[in-house]
N, C-alpha and C. Protein backbone atom coordinates (compact mmCIF):
# COMPACT_ATOMS: atom_id res chain seq x y z
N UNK A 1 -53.43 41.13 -24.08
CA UNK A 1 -52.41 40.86 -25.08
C UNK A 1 -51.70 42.15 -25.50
N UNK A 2 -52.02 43.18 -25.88
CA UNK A 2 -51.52 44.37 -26.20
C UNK A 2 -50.73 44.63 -25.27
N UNK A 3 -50.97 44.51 -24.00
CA UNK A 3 -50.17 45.67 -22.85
C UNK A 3 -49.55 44.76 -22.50
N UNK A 4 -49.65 43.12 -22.78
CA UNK A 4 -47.76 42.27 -22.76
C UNK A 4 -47.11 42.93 -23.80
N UNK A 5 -47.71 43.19 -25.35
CA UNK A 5 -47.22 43.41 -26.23
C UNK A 5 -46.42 45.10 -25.95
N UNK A 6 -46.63 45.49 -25.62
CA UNK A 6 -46.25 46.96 -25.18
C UNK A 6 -44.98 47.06 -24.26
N UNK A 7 -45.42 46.33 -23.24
CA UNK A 7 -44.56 45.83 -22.03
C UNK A 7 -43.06 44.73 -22.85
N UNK A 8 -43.50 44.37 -24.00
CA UNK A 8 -42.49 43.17 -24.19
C UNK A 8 -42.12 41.70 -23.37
N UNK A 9 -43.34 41.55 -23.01
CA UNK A 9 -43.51 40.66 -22.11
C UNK A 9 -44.40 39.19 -22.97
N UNK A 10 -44.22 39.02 -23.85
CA UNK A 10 -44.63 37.62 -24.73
C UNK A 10 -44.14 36.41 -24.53
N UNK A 11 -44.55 35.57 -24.66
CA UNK A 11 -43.97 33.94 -24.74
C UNK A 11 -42.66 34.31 -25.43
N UNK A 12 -42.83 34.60 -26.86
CA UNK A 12 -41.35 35.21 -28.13
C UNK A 12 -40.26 35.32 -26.86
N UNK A 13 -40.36 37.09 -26.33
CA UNK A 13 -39.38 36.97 -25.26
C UNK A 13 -38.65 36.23 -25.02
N UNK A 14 -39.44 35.11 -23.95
CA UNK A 14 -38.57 34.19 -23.29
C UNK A 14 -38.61 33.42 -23.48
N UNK A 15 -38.94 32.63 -25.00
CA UNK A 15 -38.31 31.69 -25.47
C UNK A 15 -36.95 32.90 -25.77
N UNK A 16 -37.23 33.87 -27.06
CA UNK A 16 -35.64 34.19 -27.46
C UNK A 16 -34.78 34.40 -26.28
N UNK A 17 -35.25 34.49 -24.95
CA UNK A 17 -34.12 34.98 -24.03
C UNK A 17 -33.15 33.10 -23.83
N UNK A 18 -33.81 32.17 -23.64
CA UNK A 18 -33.88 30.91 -23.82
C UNK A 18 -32.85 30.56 -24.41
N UNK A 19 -33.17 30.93 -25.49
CA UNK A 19 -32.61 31.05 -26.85
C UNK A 19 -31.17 31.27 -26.80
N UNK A 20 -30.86 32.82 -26.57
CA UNK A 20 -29.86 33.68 -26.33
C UNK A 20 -29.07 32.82 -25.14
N UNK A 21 -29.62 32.50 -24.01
CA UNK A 21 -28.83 32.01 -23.04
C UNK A 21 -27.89 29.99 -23.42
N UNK A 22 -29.15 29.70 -24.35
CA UNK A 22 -27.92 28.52 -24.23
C UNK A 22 -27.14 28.40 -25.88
N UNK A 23 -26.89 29.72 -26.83
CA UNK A 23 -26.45 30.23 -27.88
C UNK A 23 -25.17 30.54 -27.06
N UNK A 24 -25.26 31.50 -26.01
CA UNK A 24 -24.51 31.63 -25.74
C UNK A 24 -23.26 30.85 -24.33
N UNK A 25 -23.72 29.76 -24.17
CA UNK A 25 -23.41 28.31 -23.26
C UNK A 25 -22.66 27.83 -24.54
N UNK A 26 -23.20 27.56 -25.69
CA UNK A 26 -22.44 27.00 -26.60
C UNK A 26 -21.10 27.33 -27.45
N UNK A 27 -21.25 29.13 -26.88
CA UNK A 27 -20.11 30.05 -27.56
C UNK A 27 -19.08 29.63 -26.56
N UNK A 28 -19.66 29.78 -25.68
CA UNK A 28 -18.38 29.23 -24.17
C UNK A 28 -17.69 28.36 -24.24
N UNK A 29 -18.24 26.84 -24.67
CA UNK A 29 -18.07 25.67 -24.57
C UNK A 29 -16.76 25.33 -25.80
N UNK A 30 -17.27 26.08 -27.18
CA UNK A 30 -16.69 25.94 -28.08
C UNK A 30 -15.24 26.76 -28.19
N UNK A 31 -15.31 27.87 -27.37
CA UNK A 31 -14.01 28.48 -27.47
C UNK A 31 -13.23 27.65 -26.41
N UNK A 32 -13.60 27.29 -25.47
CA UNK A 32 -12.73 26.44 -24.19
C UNK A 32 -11.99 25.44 -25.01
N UNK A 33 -13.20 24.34 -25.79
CA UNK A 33 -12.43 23.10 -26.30
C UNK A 33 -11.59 23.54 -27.70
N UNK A 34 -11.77 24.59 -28.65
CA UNK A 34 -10.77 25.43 -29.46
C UNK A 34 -9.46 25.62 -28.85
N UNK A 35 -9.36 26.49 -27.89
CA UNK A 35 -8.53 26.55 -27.08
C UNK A 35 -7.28 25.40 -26.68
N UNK A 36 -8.24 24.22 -26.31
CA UNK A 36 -7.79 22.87 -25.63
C UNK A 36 -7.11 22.68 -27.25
N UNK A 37 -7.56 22.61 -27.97
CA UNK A 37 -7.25 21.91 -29.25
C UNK A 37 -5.83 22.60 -29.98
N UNK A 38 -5.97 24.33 -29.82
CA UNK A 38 -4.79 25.10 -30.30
C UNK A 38 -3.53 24.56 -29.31
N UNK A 39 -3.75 24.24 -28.13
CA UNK A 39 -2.63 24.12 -27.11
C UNK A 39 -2.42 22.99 -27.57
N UNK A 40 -2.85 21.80 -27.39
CA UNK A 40 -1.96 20.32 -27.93
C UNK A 40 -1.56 20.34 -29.55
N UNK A 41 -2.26 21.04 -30.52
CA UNK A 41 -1.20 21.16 -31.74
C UNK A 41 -0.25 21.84 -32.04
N UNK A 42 -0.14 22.82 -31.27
CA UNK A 42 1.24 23.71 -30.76
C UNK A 42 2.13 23.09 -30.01
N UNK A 43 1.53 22.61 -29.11
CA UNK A 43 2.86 21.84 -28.56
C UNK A 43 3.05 20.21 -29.35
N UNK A 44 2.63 20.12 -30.16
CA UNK A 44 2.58 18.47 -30.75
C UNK A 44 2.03 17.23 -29.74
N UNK A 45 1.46 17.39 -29.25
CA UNK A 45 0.85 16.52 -28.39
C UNK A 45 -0.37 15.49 -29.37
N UNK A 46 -0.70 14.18 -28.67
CA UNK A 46 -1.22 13.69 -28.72
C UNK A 46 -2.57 13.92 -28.48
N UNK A 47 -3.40 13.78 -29.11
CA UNK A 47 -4.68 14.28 -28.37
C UNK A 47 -5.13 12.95 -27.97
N UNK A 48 -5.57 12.04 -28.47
CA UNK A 48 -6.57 10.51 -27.95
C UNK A 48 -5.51 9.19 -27.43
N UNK A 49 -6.38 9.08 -26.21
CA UNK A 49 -5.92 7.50 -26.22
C UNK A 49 -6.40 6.15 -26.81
N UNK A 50 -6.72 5.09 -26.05
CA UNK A 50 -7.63 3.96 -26.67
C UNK A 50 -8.78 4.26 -26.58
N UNK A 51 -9.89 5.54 -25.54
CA UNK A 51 -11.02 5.65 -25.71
C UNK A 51 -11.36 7.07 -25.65
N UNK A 52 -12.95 7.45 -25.62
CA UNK A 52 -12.87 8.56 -25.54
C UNK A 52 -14.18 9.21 -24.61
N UNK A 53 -14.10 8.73 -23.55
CA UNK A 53 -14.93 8.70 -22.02
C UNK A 53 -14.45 9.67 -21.43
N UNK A 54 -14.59 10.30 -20.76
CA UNK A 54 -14.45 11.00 -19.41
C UNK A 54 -14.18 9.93 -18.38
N UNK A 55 -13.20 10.74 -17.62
CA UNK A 55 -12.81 9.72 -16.59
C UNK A 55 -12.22 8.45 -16.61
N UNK A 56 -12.12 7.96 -18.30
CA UNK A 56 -11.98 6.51 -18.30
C UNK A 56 -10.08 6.28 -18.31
N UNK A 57 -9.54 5.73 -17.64
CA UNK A 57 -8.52 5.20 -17.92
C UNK A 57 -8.30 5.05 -19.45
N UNK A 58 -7.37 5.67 -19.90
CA UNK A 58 -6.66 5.45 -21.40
C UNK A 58 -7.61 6.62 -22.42
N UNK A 59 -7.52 7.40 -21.49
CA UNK A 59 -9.03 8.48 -23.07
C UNK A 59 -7.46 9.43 -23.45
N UNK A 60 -6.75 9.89 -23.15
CA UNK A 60 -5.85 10.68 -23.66
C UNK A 60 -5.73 12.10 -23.40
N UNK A 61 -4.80 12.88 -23.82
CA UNK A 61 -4.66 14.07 -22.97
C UNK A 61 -5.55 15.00 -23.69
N UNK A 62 -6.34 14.86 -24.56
CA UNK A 62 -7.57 16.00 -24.90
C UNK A 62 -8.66 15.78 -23.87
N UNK A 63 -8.89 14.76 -23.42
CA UNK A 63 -10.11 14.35 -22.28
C UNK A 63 -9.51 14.44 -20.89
N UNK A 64 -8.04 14.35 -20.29
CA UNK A 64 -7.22 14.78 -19.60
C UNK A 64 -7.70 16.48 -19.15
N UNK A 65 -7.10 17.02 -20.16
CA UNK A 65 -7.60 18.60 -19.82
C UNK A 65 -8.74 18.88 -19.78
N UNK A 66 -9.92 18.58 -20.41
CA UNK A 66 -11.26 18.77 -19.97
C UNK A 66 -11.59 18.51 -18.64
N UNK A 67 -10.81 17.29 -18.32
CA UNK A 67 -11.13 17.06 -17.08
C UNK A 67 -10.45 17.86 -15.82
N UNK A 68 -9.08 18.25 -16.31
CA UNK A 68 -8.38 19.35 -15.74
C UNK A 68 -9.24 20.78 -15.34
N UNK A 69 -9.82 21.17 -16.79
CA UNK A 69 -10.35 22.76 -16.84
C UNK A 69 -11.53 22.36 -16.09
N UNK A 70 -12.61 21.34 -15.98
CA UNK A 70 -13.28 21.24 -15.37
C UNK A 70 -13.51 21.94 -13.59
N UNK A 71 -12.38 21.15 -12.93
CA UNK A 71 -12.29 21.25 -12.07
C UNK A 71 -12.08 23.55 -11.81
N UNK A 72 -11.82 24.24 -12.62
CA UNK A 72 -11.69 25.47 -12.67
C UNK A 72 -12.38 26.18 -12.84
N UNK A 73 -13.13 25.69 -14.02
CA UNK A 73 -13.94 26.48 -15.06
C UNK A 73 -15.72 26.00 -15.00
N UNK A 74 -16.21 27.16 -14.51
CA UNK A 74 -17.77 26.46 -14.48
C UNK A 74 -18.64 26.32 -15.40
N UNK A 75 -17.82 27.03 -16.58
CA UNK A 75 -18.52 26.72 -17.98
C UNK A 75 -17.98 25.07 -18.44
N UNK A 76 -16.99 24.41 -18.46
CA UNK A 76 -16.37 23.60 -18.72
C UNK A 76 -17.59 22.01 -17.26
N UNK A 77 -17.57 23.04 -16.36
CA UNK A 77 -17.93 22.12 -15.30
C UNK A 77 -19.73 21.59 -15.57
N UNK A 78 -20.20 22.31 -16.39
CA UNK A 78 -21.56 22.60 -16.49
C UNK A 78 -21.61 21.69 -17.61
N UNK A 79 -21.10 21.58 -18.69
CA UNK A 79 -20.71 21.44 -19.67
C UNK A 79 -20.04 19.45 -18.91
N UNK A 80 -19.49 19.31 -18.70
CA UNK A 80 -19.40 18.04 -17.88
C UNK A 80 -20.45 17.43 -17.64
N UNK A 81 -21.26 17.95 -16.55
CA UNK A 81 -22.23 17.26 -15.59
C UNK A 81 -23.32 17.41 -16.74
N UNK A 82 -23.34 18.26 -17.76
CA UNK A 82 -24.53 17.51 -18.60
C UNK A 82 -24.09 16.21 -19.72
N UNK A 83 -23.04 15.95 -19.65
CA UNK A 83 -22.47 14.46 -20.39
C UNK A 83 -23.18 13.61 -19.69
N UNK A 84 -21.83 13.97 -18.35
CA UNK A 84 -22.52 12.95 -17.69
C UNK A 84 -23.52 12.22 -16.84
N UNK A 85 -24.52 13.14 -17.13
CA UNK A 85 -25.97 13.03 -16.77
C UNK A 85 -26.62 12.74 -17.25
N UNK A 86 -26.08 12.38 -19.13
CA UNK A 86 -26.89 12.30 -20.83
C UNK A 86 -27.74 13.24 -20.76
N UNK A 87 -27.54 14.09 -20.08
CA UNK A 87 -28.58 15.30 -20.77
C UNK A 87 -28.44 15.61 -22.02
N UNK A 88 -26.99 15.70 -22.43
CA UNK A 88 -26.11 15.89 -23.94
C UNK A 88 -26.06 14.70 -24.25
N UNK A 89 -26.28 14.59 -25.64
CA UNK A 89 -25.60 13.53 -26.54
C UNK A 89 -24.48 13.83 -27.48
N UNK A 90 -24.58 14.94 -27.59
CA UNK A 90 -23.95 16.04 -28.97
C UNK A 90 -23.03 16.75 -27.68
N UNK A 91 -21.72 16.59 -28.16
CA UNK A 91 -20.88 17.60 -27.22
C UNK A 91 -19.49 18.13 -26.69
N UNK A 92 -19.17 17.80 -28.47
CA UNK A 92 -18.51 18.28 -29.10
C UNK A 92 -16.75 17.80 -28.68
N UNK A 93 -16.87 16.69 -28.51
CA UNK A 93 -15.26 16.04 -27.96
C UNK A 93 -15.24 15.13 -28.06
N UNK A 94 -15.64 15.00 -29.45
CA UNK A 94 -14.97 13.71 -29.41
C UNK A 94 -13.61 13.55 -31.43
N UNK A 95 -13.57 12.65 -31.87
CA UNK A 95 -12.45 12.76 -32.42
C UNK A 95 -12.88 13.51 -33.78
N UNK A 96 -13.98 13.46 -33.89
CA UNK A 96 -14.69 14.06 -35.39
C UNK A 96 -14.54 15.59 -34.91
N UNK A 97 -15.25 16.22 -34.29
CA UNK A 97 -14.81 17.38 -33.69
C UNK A 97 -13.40 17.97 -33.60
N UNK A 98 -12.65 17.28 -33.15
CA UNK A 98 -10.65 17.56 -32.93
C UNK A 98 -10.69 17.66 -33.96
N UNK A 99 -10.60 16.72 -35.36
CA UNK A 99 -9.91 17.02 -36.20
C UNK A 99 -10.45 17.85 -37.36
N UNK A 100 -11.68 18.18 -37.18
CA UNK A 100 -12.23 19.38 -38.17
C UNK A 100 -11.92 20.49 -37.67
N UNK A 101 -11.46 20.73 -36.38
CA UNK A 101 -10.84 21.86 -35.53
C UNK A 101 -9.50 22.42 -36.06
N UNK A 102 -9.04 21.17 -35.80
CA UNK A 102 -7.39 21.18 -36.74
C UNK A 102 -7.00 21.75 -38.02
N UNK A 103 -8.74 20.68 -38.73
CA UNK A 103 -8.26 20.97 -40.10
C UNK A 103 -8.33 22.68 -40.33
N UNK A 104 -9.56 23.26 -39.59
CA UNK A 104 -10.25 24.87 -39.63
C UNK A 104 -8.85 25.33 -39.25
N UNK A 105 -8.39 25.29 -38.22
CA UNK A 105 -7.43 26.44 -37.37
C UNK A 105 -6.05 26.56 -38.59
N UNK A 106 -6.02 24.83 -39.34
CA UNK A 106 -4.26 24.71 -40.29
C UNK A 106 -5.35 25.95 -40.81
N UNK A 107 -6.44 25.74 -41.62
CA UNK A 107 -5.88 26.82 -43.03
C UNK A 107 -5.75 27.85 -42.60
């Protein structure tokens, strides 16, 4: 135990490395869809359609560009395939999210 402790080699570690790595998956995720969100209220766009699916016919041009940046972006792409895998339940796109975005960015 000491000479992990010395070494820095503990369980602690790598949970906090753990830790650190999907802290920082979430910093990624959140500036991408910020981003998505500053661009359609600048340009006045619509963000939702009738639903709010991935992939689904009628979700609107905020789920449009996700699905756009996807195809680019492997943080965005990673961030996908755990939706739609339900690995995520929580994930941050849907309309409660947009508009507390909105409301943060007006003041």
């Amino acid at each position: 135990m000491r000479k992990r402790l010395n070494l820095n080699e503990t369980i602690d570690i790598v949970q906090y490395e753990q830790f650190k790595k999907e802290r920082d998956y979430w910093i990624q995720v959140l500036l991408r869809i910020i981003a998505v969100v500053k661009f359609l209220a600048k340009h006045n766009l619509a963000f939702r359609g009738s639903n709010e699916k991935l992939y689904d016919k009628g979700n609107g041009i905020f789920f449009r560009v996700i699905e756009m940046l996807e195809e680019f972006d492997p943080v965005i792409k990673e961030h996908v395939w755990r939706i739609t895998s339900e690995e995520l339940h929580v994930h941050y796109l849907g309309h409660t999210i947009q508009n507390e975005l909105i409301h943060l960015i007006a003041q």
